[in-house]
C-alpha atoms as a PDB file:
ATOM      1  CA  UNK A   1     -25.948 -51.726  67.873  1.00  0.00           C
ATOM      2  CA  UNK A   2     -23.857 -50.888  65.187  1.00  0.00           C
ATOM      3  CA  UNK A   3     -24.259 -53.273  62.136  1.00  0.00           C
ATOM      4  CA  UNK A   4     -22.059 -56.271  62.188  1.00  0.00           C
ATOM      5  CA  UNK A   5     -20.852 -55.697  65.604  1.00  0.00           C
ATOM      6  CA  UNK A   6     -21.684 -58.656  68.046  1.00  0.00           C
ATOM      7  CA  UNK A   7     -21.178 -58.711  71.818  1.00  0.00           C
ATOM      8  CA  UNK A   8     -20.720 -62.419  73.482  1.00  0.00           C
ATOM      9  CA  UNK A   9     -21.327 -62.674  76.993  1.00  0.00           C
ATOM     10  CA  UNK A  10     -18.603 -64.705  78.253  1.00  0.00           C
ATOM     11  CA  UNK A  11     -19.459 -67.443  80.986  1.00  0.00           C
ATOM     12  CA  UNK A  12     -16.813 -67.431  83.875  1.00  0.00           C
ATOM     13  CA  UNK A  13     -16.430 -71.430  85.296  1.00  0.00           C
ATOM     14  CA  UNK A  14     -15.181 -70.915  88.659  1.00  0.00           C
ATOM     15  CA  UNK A  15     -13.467 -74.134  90.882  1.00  0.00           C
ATOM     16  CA  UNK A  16     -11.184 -74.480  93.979  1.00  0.00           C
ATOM     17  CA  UNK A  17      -8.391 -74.257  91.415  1.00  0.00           C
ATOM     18  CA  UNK A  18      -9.116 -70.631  90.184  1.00  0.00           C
ATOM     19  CA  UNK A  19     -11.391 -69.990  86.872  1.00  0.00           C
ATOM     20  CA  UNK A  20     -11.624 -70.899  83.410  1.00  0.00           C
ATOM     21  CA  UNK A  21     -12.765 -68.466  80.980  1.00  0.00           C
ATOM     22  CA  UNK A  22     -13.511 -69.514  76.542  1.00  0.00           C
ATOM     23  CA  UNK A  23     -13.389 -66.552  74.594  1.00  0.00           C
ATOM     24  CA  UNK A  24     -13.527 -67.762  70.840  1.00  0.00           C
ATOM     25  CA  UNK A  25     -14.212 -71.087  70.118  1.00  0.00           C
ATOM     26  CA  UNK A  26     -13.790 -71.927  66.245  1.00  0.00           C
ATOM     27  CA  UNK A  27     -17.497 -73.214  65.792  1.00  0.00           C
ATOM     28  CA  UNK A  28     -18.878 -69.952  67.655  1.00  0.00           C
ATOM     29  CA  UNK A  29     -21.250 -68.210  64.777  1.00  0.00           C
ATOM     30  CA  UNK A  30     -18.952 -65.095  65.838  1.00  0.00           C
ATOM     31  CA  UNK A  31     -15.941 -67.058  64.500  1.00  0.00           C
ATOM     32  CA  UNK A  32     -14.737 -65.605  61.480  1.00  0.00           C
ATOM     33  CA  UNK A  33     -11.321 -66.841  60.727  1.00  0.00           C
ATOM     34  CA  UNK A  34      -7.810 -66.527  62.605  1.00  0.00           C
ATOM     35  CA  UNK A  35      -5.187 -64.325  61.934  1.00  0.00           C
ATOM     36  CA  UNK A  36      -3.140 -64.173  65.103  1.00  0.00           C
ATOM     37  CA  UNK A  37      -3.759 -63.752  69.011  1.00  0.00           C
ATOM     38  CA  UNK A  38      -2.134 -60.496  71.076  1.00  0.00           C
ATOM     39  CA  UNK A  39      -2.308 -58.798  74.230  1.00  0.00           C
ATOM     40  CA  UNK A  40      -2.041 -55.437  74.716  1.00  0.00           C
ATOM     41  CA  UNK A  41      -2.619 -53.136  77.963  1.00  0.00           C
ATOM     42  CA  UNK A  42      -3.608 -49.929  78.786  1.00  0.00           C
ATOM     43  CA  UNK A  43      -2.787 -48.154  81.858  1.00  0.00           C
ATOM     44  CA  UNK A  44      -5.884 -45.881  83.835  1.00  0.00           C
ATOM     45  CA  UNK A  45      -7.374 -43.100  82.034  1.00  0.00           C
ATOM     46  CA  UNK A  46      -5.241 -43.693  79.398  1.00  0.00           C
ATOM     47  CA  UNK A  47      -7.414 -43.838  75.977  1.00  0.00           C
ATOM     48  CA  UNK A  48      -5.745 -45.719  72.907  1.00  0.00           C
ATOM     49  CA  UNK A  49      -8.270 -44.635  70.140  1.00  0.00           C
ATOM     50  CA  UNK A  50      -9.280 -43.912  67.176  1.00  0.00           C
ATOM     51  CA  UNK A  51      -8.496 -46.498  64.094  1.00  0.00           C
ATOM     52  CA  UNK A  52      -9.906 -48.693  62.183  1.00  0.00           C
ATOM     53  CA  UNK A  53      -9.078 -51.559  59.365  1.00  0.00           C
ATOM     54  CA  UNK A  54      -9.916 -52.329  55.360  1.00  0.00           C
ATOM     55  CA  UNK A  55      -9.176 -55.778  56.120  1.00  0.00           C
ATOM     56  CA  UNK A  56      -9.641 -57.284  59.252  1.00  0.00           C
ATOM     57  CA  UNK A  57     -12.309 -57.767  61.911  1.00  0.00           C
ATOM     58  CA  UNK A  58     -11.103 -57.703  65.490  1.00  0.00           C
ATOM     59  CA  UNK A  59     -12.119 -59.821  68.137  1.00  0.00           C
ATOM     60  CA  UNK A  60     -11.629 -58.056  71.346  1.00  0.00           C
ATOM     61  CA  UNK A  61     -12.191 -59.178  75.036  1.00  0.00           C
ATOM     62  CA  UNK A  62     -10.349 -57.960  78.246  1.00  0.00           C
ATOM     63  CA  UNK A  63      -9.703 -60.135  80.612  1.00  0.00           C
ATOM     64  CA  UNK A  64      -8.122 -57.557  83.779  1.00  0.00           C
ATOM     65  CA  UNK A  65      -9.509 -54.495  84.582  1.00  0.00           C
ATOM     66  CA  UNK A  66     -12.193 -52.357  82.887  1.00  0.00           C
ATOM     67  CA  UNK A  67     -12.343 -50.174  79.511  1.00  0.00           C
ATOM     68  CA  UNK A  68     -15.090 -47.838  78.103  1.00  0.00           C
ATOM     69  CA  UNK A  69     -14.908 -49.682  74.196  1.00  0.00           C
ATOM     70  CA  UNK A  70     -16.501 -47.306  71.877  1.00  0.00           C
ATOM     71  CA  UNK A  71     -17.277 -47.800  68.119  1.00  0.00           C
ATOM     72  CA  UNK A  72     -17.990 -45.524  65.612  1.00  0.00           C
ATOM     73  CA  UNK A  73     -19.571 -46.475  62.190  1.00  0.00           C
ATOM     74  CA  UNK A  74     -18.284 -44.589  59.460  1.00  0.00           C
ATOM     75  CA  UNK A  75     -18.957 -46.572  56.726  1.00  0.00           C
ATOM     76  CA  UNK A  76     -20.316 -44.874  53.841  1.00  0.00           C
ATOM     77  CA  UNK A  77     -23.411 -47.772  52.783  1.00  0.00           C
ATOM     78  CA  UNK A  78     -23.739 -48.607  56.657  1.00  0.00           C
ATOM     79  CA  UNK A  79     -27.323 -49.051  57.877  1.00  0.00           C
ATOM     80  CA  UNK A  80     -25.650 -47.622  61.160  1.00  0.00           C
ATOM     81  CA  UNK A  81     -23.605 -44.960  59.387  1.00  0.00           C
ATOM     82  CA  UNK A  82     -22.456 -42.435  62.373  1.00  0.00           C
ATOM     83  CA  UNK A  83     -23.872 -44.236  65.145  1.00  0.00           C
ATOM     84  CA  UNK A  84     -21.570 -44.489  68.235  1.00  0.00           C
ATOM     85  CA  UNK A  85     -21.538 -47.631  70.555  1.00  0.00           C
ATOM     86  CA  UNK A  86     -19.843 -47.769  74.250  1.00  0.00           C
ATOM     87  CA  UNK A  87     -19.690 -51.232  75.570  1.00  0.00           C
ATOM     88  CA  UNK A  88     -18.204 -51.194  79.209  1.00  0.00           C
ATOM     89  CA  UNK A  89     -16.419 -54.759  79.412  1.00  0.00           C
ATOM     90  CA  UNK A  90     -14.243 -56.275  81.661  1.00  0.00           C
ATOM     91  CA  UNK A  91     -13.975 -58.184  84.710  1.00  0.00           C
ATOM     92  CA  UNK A  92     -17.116 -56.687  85.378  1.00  0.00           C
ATOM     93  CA  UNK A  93     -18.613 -57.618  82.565  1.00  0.00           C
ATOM     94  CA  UNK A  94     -17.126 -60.352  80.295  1.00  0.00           C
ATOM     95  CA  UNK A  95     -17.660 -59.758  76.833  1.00  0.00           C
ATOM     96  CA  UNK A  96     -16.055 -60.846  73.598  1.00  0.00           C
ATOM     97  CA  UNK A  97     -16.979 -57.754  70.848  1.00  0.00           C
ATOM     98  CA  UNK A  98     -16.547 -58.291  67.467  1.00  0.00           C
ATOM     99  CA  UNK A  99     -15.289 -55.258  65.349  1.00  0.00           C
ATOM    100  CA  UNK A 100     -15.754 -55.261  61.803  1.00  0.00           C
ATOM    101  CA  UNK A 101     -13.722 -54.188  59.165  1.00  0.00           C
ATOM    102  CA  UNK A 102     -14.348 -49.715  58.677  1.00  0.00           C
ATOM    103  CA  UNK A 103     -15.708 -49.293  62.272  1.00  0.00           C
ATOM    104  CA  UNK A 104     -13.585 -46.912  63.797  1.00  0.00           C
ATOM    105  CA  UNK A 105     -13.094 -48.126  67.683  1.00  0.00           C
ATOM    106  CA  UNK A 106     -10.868 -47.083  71.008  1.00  0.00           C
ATOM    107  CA  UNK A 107     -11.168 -47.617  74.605  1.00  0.00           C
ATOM    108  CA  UNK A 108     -10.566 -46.151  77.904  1.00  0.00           C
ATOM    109  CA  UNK A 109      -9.475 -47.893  80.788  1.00  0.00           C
ATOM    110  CA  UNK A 110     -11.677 -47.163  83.735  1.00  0.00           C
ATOM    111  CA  UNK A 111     -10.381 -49.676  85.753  1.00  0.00           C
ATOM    112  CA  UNK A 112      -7.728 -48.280  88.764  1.00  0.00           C
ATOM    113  CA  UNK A 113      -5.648 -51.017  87.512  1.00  0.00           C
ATOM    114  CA  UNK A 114      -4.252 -51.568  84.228  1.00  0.00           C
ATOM    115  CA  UNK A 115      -6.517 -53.296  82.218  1.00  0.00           C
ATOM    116  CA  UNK A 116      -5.254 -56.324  80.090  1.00  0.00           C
ATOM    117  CA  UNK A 117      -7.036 -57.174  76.499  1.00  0.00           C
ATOM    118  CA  UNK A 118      -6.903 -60.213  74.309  1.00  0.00           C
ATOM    119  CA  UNK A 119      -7.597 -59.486  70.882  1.00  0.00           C
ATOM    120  CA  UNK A 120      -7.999 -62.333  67.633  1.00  0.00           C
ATOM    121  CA  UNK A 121      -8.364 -60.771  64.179  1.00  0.00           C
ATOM    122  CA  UNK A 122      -9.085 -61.990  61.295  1.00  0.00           C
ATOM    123  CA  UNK A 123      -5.714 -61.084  60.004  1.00  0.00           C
ATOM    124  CA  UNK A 124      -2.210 -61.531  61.025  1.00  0.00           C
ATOM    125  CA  UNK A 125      -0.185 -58.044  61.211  1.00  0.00           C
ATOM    126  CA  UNK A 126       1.587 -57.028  57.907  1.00  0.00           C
ATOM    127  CA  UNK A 127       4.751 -55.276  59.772  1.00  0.00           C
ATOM    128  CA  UNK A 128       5.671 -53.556  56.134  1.00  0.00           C
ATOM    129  CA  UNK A 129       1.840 -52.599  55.612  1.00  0.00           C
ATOM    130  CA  UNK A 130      -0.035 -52.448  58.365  1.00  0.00           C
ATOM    131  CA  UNK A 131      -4.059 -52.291  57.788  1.00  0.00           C
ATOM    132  CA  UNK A 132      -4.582 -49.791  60.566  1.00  0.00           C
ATOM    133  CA  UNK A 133      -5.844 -46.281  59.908  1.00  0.00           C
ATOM    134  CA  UNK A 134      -5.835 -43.994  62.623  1.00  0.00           C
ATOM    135  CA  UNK A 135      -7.058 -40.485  63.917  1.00  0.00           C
ATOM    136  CA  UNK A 136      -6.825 -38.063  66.672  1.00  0.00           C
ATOM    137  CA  UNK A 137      -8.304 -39.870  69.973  1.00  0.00           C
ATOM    138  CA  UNK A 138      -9.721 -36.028  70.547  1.00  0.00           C
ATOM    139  CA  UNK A 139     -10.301 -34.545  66.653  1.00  0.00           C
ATOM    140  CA  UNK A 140     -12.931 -33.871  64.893  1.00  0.00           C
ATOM    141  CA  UNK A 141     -13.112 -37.266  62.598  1.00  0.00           C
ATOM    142  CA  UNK A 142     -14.757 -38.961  65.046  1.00  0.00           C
ATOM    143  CA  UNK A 143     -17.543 -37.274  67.409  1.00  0.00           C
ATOM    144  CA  UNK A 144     -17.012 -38.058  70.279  1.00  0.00           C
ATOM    145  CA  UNK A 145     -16.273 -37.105  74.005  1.00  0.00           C
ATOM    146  CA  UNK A 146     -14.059 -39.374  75.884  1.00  0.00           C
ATOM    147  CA  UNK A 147     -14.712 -37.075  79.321  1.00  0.00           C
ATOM    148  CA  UNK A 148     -16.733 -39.172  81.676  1.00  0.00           C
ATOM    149  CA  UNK A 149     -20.271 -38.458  81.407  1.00  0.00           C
ATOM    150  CA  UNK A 150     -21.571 -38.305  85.820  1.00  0.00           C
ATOM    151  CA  UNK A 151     -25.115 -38.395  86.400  1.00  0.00           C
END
């Protein structure tokens, strides 16, 4: 696994009401600090990728459908420097991944519904500077094949 990124298995409490769900709790040892809470979809075979941040660590779980979440470590001093991680998570497979700060990550949704994340970074978004820092999903920067791999 790619230094500082942690994957929670998420424990599903099911009743005769529907199902409850805790995805960050603030005395998890994942818990960083809060910033802000969105959602964000992505429609089937649609990939949203590549970017990564300076300043923030994300804290990403999806909570409808499925997505192929892959991380690449590009960070010069990184123990991991230019490994690549796929994490398939979703209803399927309830994780909570945390992203840290230089790890350049996208998904995929695999799901043949749209699939619905949750994400809680560290930081809250600057609107006039935004700490993103993005690439081609299908350039060079980042090796990587977002084809799916049969067999």
């Amino acid at each position: 696994m790619i230094s500082g990124v942690i994957v929670k298995k998420l424990k599903v409490i099911p009743d005769e009401r529907g199902r409850l769900m805790e995805i960050l709790r603030s005395d998890d040892d994942i818990f960083v600090k809060f910033g802000q809470v969105y959602m964000t979809t992505t429609y089937p075979g649609v990939v949203k990728a590549w970017h990564y941040h300076k300043k923030q660590t994300d804290n990403v779980a999806v909570v409808k459908g499925m997505i192929k979440l892959v991380l690449y470590d590009a960070r010069k001093d990184s123990k991991t420097k230019n490994q690549i991680n796929e994490i398939f998570a979703g209803i399927h497979n309830p994780a909570l991944v945390r992203i840290p700060k230089g790890v350049y990550h996208g998904w995929m949704c695999i799901s043949e519904d749209e699939a619905m994340v949750i994400n809680c970074p560290t930081e809250a978004y600057n609107y006039k500077k935004p700490d993103e820092y993005r690439v081609s999903p299908y350039g060079k920067k980042v090796p990587y094949d977002w084809k799916r791999k049969d067999g």
